[in-house]
Each structure stands twice: as structure tokens, then as C-alpha cells.
N, C-alpha and C. Protein backbone atom coordinates (compact mmCIF):
# COMPACT_ATOMS: atom_id res chain seq x y z
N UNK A 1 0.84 -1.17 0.00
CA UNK A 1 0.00 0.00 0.00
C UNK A 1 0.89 1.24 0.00
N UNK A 2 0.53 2.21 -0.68
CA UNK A 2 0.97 3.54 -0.93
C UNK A 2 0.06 4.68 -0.47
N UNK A 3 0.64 5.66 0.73
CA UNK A 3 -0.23 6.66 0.50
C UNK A 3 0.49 8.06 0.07
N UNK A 4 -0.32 8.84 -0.24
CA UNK A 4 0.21 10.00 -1.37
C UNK A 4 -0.54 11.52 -0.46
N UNK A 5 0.44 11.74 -0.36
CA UNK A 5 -0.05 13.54 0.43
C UNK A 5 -1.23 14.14 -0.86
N UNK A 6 -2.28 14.45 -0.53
CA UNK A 6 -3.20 15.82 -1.67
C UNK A 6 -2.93 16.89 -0.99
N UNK A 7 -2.54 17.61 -2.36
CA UNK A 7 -2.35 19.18 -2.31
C UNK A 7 -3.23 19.69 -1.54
N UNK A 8 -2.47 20.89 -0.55
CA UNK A 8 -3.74 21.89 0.15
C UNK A 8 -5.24 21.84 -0.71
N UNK A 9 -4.59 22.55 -1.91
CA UNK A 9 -5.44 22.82 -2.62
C UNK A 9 -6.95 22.35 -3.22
N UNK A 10 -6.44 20.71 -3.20
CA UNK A 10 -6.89 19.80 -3.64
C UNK A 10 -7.81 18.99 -2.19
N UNK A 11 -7.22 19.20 -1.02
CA UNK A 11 -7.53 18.95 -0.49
C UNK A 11 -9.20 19.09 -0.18
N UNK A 12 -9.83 20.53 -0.23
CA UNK A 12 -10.92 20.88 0.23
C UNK A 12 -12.05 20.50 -0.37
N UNK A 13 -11.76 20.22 -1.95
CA UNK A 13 -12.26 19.73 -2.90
C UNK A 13 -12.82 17.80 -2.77
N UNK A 14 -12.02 17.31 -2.23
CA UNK A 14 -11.86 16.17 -2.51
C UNK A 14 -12.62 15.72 -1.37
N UNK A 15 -13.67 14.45 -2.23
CA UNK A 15 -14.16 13.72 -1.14
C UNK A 15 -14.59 12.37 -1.76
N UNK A 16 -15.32 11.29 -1.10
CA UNK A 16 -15.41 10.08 -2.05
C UNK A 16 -16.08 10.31 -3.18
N UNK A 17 -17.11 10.95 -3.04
CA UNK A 17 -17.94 11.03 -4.35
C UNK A 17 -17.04 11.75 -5.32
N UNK A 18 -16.27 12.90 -5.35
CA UNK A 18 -15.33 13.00 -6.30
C UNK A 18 -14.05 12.76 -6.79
N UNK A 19 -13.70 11.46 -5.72
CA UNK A 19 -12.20 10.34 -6.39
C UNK A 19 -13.30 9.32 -7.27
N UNK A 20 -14.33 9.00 -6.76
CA UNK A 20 -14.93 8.16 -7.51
C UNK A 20 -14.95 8.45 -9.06
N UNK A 21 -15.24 9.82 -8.83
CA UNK A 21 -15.61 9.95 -10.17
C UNK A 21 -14.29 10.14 -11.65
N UNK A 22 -13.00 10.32 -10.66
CA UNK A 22 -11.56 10.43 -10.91
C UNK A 22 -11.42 9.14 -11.53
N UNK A 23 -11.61 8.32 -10.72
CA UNK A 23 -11.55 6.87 -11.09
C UNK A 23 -12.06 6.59 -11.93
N UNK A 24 -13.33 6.51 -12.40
CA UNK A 24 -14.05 5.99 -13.39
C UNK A 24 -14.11 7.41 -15.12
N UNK A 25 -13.26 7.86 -14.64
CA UNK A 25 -13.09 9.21 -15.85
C UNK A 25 -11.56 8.47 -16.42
N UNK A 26 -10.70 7.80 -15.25
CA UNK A 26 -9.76 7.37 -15.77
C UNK A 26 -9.77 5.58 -16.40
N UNK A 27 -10.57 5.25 -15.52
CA UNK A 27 -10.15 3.51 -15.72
C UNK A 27 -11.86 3.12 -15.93
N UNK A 28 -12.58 3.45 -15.86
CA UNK A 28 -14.12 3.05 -16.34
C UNK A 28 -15.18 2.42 -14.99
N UNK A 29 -15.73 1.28 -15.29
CA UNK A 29 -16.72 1.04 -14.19
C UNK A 29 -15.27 1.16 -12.74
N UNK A 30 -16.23 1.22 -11.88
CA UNK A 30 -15.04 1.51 -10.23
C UNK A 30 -17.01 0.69 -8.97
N UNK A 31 -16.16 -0.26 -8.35
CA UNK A 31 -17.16 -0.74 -7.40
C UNK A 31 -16.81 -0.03 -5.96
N UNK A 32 -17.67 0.32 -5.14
CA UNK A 32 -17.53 0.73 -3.59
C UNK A 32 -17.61 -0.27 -2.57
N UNK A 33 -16.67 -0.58 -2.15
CA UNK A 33 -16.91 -1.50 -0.80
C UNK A 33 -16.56 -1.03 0.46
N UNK A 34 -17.40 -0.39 1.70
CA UNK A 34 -17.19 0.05 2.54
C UNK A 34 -16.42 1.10 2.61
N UNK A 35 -16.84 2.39 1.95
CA UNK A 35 -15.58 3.42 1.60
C UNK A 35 -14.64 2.84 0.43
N UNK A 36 -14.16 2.02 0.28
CA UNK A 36 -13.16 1.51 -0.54
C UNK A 36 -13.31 1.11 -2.13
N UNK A 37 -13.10 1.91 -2.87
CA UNK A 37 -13.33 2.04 -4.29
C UNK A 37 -12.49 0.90 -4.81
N UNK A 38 -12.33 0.48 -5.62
CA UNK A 38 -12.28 -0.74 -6.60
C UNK A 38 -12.27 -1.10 -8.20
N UNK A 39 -10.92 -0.93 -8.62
CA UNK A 39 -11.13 -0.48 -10.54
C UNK A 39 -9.77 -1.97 -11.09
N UNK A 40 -10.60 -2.55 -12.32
CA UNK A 40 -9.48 -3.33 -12.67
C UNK A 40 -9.21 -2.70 -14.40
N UNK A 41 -8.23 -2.92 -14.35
CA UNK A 41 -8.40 -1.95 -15.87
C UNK A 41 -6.88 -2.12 -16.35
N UNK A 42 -6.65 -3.05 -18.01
CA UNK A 42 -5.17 -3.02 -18.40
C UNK A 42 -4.48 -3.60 -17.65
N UNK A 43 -2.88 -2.75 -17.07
CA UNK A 43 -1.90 -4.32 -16.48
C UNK A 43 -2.51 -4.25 -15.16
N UNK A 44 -3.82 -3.45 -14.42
CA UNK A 44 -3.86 -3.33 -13.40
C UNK A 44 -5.14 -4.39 -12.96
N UNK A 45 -4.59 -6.14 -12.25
CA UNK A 45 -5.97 -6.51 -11.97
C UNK A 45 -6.60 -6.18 -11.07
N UNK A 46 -5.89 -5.49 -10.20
CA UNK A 46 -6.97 -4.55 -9.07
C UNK A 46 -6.19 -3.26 -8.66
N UNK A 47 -7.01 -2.48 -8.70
CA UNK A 47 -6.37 -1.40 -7.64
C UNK A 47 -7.69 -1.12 -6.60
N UNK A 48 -7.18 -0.81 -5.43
CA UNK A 48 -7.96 -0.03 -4.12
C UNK A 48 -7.84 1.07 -3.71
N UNK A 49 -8.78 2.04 -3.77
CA UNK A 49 -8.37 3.29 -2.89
C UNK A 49 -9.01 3.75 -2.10
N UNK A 50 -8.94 4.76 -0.96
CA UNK A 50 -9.61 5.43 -0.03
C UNK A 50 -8.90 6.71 0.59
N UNK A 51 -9.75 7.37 0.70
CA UNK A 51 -9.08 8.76 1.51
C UNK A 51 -8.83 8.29 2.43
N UNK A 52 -7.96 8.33 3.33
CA UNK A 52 -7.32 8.26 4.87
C UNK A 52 -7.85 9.56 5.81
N UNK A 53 -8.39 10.55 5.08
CA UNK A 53 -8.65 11.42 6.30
C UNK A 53 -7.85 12.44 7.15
N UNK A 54 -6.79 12.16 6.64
CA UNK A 54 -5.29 13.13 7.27
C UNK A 54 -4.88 13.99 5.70
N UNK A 55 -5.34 14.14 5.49
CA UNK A 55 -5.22 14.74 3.70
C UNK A 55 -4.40 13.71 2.54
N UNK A 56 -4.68 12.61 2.81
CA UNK A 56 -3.93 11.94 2.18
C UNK A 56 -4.54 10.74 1.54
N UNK A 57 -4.26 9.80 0.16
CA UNK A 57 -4.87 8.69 0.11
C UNK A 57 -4.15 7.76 -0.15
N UNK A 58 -4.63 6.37 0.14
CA UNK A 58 -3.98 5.03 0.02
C UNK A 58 -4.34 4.52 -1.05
N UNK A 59 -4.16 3.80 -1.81
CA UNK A 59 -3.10 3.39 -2.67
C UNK A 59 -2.70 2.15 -2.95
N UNK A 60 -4.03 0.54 -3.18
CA UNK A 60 -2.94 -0.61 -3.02
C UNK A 60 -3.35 -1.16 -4.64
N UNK A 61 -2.04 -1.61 -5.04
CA UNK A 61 -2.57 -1.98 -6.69
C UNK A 61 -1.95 -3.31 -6.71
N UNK A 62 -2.71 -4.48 -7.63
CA UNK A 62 -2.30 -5.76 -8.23
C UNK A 62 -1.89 -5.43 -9.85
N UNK A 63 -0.55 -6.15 -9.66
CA UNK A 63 -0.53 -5.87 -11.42
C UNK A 63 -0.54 -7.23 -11.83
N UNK A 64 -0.86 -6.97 -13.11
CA UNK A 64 -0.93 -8.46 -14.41
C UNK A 64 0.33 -7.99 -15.10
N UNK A 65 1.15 -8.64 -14.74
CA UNK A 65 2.33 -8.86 -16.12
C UNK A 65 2.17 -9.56 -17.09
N UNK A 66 1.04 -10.39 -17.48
CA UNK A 66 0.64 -10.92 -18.21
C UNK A 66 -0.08 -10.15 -19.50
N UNK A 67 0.33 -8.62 -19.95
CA UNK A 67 -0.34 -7.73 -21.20
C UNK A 67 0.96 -7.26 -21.77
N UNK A 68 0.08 -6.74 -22.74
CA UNK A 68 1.68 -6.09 -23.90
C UNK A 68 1.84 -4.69 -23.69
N UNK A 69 3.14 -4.47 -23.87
CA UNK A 69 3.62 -3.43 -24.00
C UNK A 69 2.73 -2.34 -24.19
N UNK A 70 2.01 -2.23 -24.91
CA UNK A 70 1.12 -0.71 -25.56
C UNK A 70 0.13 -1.02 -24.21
N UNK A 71 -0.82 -1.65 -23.82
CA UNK A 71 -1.65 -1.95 -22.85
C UNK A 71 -0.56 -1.38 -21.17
N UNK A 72 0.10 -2.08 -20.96
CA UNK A 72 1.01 -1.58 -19.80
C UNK A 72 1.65 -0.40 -20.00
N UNK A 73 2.12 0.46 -21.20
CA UNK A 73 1.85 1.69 -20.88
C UNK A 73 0.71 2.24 -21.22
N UNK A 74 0.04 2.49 -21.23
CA UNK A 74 -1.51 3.08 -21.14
C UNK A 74 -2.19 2.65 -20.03
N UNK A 75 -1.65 2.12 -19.18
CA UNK A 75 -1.98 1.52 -17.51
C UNK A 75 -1.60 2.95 -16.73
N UNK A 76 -0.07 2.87 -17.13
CA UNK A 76 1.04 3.90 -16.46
C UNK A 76 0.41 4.54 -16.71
N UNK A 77 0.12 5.79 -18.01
CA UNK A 77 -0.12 7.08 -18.75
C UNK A 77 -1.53 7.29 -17.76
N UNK A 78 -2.39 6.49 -17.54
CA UNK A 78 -3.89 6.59 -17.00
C UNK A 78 -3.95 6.82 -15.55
N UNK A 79 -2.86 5.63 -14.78
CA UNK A 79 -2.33 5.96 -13.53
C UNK A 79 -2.05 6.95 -13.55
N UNK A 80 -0.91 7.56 -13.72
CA UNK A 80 -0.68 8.98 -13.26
C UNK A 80 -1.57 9.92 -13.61
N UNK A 81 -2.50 10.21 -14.58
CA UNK A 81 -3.52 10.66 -14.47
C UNK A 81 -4.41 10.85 -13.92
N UNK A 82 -4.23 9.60 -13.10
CA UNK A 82 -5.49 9.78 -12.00
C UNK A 82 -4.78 10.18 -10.87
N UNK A 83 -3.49 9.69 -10.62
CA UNK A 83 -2.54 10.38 -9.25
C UNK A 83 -2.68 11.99 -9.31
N UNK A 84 -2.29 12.54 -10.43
CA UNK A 84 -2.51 13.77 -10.82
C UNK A 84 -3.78 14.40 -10.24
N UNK A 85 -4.54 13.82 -10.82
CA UNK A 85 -6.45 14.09 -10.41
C UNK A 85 -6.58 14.60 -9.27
N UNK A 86 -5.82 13.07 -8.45
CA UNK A 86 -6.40 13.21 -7.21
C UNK A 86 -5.34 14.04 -6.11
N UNK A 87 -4.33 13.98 -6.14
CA UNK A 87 -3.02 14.64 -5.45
C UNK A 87 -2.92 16.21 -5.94
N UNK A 88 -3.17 16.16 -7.03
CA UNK A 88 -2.49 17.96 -7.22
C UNK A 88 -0.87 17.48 -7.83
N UNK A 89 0.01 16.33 -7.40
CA UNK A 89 1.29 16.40 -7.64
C UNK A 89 1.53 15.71 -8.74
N UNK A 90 2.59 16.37 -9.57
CA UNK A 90 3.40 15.47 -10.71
C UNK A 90 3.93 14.24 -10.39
N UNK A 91 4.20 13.37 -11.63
CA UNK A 91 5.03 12.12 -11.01
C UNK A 91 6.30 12.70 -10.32
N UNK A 92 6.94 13.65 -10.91
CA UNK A 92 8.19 14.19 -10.33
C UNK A 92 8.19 14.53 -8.86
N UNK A 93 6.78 15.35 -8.40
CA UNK A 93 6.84 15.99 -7.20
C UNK A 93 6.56 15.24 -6.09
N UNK A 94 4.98 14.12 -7.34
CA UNK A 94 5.55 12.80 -5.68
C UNK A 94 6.70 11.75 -5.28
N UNK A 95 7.41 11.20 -6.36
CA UNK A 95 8.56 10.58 -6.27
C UNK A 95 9.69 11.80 -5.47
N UNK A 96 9.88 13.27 -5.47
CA UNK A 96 10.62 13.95 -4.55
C UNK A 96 10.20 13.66 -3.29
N UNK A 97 8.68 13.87 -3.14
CA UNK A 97 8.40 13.70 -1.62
C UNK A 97 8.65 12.31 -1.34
N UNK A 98 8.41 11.50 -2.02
CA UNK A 98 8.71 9.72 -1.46
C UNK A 98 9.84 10.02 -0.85
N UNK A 99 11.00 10.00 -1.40
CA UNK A 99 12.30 10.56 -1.51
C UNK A 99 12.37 11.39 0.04
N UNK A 100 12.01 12.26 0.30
CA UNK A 100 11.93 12.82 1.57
C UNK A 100 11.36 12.01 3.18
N UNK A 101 10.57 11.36 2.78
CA UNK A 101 9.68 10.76 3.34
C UNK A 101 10.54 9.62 3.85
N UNK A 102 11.37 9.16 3.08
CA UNK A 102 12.20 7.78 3.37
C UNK A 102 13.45 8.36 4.23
């Protein structure tokens, strides 16, 4: 599991009903289980997410190595799209903060 700081900014904005909708703008149908959203889509056979509530969200993904090349990147390209969405941060700015964090 991964969790990812959201921007101030992003912060005030953000609530389940609109990661949900992040989700399914990026990766298509998304199921709810107890708070916990739910999308399989490309090399990804599951991902999970949920706000944590401290301005931040978690983050747990299954991958299929089992797709091709063009499919696994267009996994990536969509992922960070939706990291984007939902964080406010670039791949650059959250891999700096990982980086800090460790």
C-alpha cells in the first residue's frame, strides 16, 4: 500500500464522491466497498483506494504482467492521471516527496 499527500489545494475539494468519479473518468466502471473504491483496468488486476482522512490517500494496486507493451503503458499514462487528479502532484513531485519521506 501507498499513500500519497493531496495538495492543500486539492484537499478541500476532494471527497469520495469525487475520487470516484476520478476513477471511473480514468479507468471506467469503479465498485464501492465500505468506503473503498475498486477499478481493474489493463496491467492493473486490481487497484484499491480510499481517503485516509489526514489529507492523504492510500493506494494498493495488483498488477498483471501478463499484457503487452502498448496496454502496460496506457496503464502507467492513465495511472498517473489519475494520481494527478487526485493529489495535485506530478510524477516528479511525488517521487521527490517519497524521496523525503524515506
Amino acid at each position: 500500500m501507498h499513500e500519497y499527500d493531496i495538495k492543500k489545494t486539492h484537499q478541500k475539494d476532494m471527497d469520495a464522491g469525487k475520487l470516484e468519479n476520478i476513477i471511473r473518468e480514468n479507468f471506467g466502471a469503479v465498485k464501492n466497498e465500505n468506503g473503498k473504491l475498486t477499478v481493474s483496468f489493463g496491467g492493473l488486476s486490481e487497484l484499491t483506494t480510499w481517503l485516509t482522512g489526514n489529507g492523504k490517500i492510500a493506494v494498493e494496486t495488483k498488477m498483471n504482467p501478463n499484457v503487452s507493451n502498448e496496454i502496460a503503458a496506457d496503464t502507467v499514462k492513465r495511472y498517473n492521471a489519475f494520481l494527478f487528479a487526485v493529489t495535485g502532484f506530478t510524477t516528479k513531485e511525488r517521487a521527490k516527496k517519497a524521496k523525503k519521506s524515506n
